[in-house]
Protein backbone atom coordinates (compact mmCIF):
# COMPACT_ATOMS: atom_id res chain seq x y z
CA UNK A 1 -2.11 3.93 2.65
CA UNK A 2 1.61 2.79 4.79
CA UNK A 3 0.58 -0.10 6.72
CA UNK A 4 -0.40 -0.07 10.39
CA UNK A 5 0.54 -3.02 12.48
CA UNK A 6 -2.23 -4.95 13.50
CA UNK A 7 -2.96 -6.70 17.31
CA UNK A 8 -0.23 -8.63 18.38
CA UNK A 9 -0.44 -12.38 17.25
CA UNK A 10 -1.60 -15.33 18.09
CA UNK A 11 -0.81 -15.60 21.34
CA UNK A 12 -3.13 -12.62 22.20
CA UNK A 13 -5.97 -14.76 20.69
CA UNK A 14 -9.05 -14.78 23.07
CA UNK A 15 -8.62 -17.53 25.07
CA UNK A 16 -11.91 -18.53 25.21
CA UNK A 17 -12.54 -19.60 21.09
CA UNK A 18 -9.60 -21.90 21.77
CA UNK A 19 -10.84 -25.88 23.14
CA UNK A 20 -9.75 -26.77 26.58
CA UNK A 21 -7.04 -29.20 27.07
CA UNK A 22 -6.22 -31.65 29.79
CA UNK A 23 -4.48 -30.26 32.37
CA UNK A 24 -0.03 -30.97 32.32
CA UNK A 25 2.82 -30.02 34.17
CA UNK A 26 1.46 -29.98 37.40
CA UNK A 27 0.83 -33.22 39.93
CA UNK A 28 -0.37 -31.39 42.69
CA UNK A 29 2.05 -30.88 44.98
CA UNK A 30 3.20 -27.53 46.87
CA UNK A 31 6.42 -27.98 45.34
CA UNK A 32 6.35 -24.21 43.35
CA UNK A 33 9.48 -24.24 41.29
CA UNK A 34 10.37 -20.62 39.60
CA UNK A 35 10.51 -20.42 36.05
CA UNK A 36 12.93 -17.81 35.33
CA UNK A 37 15.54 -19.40 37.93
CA UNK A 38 15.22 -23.03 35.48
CA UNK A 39 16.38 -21.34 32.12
CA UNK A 40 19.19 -19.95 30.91
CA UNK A 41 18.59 -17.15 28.07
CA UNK A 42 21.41 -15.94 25.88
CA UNK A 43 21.68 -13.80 23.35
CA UNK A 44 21.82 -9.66 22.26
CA UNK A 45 19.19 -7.98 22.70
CA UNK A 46 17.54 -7.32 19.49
CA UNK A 47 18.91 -10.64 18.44
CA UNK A 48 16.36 -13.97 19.28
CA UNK A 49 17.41 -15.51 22.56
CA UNK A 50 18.76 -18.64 23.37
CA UNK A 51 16.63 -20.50 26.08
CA UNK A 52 17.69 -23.31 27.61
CA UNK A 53 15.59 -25.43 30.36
CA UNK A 54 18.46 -26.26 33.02
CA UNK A 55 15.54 -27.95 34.97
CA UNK A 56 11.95 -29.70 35.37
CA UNK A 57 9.40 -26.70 36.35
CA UNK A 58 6.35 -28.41 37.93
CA UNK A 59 4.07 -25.88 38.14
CA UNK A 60 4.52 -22.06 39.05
CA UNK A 61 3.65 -19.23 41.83
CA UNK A 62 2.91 -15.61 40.86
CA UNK A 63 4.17 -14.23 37.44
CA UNK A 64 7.38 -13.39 38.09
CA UNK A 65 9.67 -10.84 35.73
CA UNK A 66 13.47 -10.15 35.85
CA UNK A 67 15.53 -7.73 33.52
CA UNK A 68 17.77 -9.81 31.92
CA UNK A 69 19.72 -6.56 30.44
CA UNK A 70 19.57 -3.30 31.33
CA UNK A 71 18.79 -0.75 28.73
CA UNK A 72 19.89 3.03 28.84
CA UNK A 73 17.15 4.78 26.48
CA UNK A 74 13.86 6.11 27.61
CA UNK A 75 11.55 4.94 30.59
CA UNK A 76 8.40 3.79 29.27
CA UNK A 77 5.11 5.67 30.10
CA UNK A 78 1.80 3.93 31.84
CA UNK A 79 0.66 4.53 28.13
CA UNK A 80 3.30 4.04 25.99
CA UNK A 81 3.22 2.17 22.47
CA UNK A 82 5.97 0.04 22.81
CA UNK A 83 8.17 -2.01 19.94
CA UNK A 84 9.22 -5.26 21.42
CA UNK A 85 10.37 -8.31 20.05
CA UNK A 86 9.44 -11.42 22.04
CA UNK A 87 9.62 -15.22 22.56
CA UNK A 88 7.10 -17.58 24.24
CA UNK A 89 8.85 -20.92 25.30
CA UNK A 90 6.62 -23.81 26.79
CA UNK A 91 8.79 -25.57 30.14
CA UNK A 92 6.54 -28.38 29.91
CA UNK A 93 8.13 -29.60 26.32
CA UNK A 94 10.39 -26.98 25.87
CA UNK A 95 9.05 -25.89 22.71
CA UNK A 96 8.92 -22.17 20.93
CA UNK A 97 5.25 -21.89 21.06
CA UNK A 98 5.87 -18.24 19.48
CA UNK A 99 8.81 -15.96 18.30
CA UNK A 100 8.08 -12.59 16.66
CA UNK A 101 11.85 -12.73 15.85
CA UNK A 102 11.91 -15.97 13.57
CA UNK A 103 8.92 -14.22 11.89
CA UNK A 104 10.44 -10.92 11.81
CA UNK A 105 7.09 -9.44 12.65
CA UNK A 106 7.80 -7.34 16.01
CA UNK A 107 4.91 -5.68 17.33
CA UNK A 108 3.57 -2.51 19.28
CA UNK A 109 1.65 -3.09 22.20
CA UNK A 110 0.10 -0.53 23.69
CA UNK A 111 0.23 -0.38 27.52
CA UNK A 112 -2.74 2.40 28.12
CA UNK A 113 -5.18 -0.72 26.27
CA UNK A 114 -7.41 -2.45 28.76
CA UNK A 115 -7.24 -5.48 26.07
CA UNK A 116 -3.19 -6.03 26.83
CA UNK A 117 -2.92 -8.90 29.05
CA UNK A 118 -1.58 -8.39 32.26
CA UNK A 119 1.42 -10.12 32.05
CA UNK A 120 2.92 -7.37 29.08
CA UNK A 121 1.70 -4.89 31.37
CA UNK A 122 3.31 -6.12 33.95
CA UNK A 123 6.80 -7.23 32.90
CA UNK A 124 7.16 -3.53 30.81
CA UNK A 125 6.01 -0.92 33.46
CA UNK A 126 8.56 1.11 33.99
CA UNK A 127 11.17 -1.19 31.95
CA UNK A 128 13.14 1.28 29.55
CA UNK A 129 14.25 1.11 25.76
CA UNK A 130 16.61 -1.34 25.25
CA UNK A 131 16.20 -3.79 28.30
CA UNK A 132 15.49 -7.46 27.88
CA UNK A 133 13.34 -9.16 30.51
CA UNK A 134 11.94 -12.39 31.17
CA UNK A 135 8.52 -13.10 32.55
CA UNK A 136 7.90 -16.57 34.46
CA UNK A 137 3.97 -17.93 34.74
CA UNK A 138 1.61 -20.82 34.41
CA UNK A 139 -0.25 -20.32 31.24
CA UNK A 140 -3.29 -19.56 32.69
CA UNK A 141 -2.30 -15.89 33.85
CA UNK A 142 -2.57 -15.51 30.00
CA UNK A 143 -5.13 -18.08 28.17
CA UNK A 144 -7.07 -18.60 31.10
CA UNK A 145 -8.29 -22.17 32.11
CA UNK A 146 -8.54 -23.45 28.36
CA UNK A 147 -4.86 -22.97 27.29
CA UNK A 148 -4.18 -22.50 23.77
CA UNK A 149 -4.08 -25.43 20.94
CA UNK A 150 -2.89 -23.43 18.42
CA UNK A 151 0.02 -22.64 20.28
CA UNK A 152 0.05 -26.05 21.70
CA UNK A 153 -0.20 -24.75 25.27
CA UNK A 154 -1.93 -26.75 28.04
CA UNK A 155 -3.96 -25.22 30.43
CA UNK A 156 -1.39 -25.20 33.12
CA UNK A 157 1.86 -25.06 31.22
CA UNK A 158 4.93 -23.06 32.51
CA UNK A 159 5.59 -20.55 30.43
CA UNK A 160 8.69 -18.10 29.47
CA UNK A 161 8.31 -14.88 27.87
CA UNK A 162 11.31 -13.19 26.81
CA UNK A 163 10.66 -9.49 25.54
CA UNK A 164 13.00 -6.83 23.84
CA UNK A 165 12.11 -3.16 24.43
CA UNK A 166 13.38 -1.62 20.95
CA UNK A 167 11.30 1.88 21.13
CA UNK A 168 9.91 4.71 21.26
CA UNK A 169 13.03 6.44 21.62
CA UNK A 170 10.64 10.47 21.57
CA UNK A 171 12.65 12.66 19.36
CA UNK A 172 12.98 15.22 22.54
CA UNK A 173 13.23 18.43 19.71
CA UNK A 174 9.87 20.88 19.09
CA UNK A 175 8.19 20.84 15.65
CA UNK A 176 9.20 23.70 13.76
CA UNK A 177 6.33 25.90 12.63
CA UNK A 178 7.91 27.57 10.16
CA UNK A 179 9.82 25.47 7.63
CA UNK A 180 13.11 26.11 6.24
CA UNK A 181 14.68 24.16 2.68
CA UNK A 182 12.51 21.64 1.32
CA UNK A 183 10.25 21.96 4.98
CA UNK A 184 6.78 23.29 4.74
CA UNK A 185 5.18 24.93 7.70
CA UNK A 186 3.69 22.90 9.95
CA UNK A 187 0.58 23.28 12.05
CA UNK A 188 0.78 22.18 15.60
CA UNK A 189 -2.37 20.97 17.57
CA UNK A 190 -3.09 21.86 21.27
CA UNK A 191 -0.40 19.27 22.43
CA UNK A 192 2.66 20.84 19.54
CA UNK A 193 2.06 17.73 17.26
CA UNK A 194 2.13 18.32 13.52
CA UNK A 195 -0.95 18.49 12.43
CA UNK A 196 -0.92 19.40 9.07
CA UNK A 197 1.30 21.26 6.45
CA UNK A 198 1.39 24.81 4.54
CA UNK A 199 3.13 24.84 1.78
CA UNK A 200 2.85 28.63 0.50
CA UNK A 201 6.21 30.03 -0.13
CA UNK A 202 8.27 27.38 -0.20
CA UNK A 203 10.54 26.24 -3.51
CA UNK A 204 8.31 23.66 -5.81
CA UNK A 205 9.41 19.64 -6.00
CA UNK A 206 12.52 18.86 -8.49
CA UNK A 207 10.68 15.76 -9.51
CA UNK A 208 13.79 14.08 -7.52
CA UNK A 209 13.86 12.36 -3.97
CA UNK A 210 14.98 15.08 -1.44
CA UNK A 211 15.82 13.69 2.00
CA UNK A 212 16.61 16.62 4.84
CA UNK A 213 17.85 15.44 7.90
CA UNK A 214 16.47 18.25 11.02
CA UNK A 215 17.11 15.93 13.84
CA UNK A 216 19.74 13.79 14.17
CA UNK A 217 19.49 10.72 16.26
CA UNK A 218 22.14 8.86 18.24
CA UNK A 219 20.14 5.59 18.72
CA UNK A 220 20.97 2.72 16.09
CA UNK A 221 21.06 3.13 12.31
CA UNK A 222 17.86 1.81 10.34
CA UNK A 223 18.62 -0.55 7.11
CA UNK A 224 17.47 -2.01 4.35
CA UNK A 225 15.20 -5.26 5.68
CA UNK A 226 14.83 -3.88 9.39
CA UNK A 227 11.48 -3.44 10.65
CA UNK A 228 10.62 0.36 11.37
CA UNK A 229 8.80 2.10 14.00
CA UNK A 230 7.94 5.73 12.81
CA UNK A 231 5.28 8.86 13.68
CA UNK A 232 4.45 10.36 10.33
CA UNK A 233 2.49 12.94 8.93
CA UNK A 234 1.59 12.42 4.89
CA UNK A 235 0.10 15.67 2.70
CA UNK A 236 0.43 16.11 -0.94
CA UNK A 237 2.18 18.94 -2.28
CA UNK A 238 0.19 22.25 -1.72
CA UNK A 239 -3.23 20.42 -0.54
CA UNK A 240 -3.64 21.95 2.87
CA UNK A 241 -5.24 18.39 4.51
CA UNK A 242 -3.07 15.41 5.22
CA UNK A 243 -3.17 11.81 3.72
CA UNK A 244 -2.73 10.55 6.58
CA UNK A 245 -0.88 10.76 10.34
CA UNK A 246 0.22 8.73 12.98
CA UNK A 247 1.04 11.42 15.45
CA UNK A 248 -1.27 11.50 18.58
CA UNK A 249 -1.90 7.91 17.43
CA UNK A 250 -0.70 4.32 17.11
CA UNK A 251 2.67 4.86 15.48
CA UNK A 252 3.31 3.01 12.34
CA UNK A 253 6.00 -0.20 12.06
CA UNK A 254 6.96 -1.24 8.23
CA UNK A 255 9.79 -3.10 6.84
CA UNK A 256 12.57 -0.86 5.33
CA UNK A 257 12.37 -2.62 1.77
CA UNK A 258 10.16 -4.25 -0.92
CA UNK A 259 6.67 -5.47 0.81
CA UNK A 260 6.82 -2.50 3.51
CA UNK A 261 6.94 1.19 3.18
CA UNK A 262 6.81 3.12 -0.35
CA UNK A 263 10.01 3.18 -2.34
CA UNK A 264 10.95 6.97 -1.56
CA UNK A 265 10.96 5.87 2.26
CA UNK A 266 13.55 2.75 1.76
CA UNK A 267 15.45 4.79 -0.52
CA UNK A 268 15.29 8.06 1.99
CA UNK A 269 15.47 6.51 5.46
CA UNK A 270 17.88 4.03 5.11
CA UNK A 271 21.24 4.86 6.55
CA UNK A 272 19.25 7.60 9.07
CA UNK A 273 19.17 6.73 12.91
CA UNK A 274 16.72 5.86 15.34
CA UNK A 275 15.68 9.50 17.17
CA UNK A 276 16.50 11.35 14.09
CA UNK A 277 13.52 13.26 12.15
CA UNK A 278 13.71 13.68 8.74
CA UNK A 279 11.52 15.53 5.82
CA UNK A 280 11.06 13.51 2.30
CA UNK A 281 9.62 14.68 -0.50
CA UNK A 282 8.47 11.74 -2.56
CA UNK A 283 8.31 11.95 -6.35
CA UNK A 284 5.10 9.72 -8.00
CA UNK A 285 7.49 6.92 -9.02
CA UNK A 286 9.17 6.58 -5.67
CA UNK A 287 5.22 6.92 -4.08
CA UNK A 288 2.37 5.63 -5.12
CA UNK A 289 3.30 5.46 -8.85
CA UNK A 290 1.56 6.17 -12.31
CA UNK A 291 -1.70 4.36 -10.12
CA UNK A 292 -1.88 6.60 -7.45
CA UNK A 293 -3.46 5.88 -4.08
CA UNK A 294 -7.83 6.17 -4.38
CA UNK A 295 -8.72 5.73 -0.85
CA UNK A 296 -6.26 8.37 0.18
CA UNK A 297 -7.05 10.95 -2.91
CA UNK A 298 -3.49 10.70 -4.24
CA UNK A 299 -2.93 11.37 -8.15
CA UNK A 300 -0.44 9.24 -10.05
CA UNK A 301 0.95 12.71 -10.34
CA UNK A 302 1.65 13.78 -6.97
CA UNK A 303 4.33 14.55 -5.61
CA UNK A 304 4.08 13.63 -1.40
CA UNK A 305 5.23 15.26 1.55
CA UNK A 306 6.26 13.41 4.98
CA UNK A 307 7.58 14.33 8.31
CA UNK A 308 9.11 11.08 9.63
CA UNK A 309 9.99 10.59 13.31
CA UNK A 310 12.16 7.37 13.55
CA UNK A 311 11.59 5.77 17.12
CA UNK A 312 12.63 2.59 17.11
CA UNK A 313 14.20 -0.41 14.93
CA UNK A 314 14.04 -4.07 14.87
CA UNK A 315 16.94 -5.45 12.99
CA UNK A 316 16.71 -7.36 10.48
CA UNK A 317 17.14 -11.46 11.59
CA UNK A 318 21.24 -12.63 10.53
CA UNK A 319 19.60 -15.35 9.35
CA UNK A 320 17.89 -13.51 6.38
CA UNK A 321 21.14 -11.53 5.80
CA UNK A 322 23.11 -14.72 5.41
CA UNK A 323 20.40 -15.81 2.87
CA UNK A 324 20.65 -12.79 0.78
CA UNK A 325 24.57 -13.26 0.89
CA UNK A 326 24.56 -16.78 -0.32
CA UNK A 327 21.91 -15.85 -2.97
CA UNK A 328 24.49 -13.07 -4.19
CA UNK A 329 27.32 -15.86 -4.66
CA UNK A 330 27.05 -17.07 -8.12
CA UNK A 331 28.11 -20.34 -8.95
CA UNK A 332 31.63 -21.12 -10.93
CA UNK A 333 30.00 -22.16 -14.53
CA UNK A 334 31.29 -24.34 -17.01
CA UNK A 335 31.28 -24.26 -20.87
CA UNK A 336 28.87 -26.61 -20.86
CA UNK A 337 26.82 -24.86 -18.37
CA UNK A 338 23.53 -22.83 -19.12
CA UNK A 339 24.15 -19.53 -16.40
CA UNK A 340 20.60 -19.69 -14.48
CA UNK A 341 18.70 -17.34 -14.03
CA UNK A 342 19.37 -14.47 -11.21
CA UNK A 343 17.88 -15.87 -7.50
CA UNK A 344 16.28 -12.10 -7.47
CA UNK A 345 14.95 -11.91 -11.27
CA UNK A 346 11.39 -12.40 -9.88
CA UNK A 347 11.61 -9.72 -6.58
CA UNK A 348 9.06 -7.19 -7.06
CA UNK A 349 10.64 -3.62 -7.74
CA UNK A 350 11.40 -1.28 -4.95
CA UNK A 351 9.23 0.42 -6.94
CA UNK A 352 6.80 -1.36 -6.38
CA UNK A 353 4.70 -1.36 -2.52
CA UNK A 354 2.43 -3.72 -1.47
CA UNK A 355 1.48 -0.07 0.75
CA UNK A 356 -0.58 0.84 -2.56
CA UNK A 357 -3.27 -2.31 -1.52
């Protein structure tokens, strides 16, 4: 099946299977210095931030959170699944303890879960898509009275978390029941999600990608190596029961290339923008392939159908695309040089999807 992100990292660990560690950054005084007023964060949003500790923090008051930029998409919902980016930067050393940027591994948190800590919750009630905010507390607020080794937090640390709201951005557009070009109908549930497809009437596959565009977006254009956030639905062609579906669920995030989604959905959503939906019909070699899928009952043979809502999208890291570019600069050879081998000979196929395992 597509890949579902899993709990957010580390630094949601339970506190509590982590050893406790002597306490720092505090000597007891009354002296409560605020976090967010000693940094300076710079940086575009989607883009890692900059911090830099202007001053000594002490120890800290209540958690504090200020928008650092002001988004202009959608306000986020009590229970939202969010796509954020963040940073966690330690003031007692000034260290990175986390960034889901470096990794490029952003995450959905969901804000109706009684297992977020309260400090997400917090900092993105009511934030909306596209704002940047900074959170200031003392470690405990989120690892409790044992801090966290692995992260080389002490138990009374000062902490900065820097978040990046990326999505949902809702495509704000009804489901059409009755499909039109390569769209089957659709069945809505109770609430008008897609719940499943009917495919009676409608013209049979080409045996070629088709990509139809229904909705078009006007948020930011997904490519090749940015990380995805989608609601999906998933039915092979002219079974009435779906593969699989995100909607009414957690939605799904992916990378847009080799090791995320299939190779139909790099090939088809690439260049498509975030609040756009779009239909794809998947030929086997651009699915599954000649294996097929056995947990989800797909045939090396069958062709797939997916309704794609794109939400949100975490760009790819400049860092990665200035990799790539110096990879694609070949070397002036001489005579007496042997050319070496391609940089990319050994990359797996788009073809190929680790979404298969």
């Amino acid at each position: 099946m597509l890949r579902r992100p899993g709990r957010p990292m580390a630094l949601l660990v339970p506190a509590l299977l982590i050893p406790a560690l002597a306490a720092c950054g505090s000597d007891g005084s009354d002296d409560v210095r605020s976090v967010v007023s000693s940094v300076e964060v710079t940086g575009e949003v989607g883009e890692e931030p900059e911090v830099e500790w202007t001053e000594d923090v002490d120890q800290t008051g209540d958690v504090e959170v200020e928008v650092l930029a002001e988004g202009e998409g959608a306000e986020l919902d009590d229970d939202s699944s969010v796509l954020v980016q963040y940073l966690l930067s330690n003031g007692f050393d000034e260290s990175t303890a986390i960034s889901t940027y470096a990794e490029a591994t952003p995450e959905v948190l969901d804000l109706g879960s009684n297992e977020l800590p309260e400090v997400f919750t917090e900092a993105l009630s009511g934030r909306r898509v596209g704002d940047r905010v900074a959170v200031g507390f003392e470690s405990s607020e989120l690892f409790g009275e044992v801090g966290n080794a692995a992260l080389g937090v002490n138990n009374k640390d000062p902490l900065l978390l820097v978040m990046d709201v990326l999505g949902p951005t809702p495509v704000d557009v009804p489901y059409a029941e009755e499909g039109e070009g390569i769209a089957p109908d659709l069945v809505l549930d109770e609430d008008g999600l897609p719940e499943s497809m009917r495919f009676k009437g409608i013209p049979k596959p080409t045996g070629e990608l088709q990509v139809e565009t229904v909705v078009e977006g006007a948020g930011p254009v997904v490519r090749k190596g940015d990380s995805v956030m989608v609601d999906y639905l998933g039915s092979v062609y002219a079974k009435p029961k779906p593969f699989d579906t995100s909607f009414g669920a957690t939605p799904l995030v992916g990378t847009l290339g080799p090791g995320g989604f299939v190779a139909g959905w790099n090939q088809g959503l690439a260049g498509r923008s975030v609040g756009s939906r779009v239909w794809l019909v998947v030929p086997p070699e651009l699915g599954y392939g000649p294996q097929g899928n056995e947990s989800a009952k797909i045939k090396g043979t069958d062709t797939l159908y997916f309704l794609v809502d794109i939400l949100g999208v975490a760009p790819r890291p400049a860092a990665a695309d200035a990799a790539d570019e110096a990879a694609e600069e070949e070397p002036e050879l001489s005579e007496e040089e042997p050319e070496a081998p391609s940089p990319v000979s050994g990359s797996p196929s788009e073809q190929e999807s680790p979404a298969a395992e």
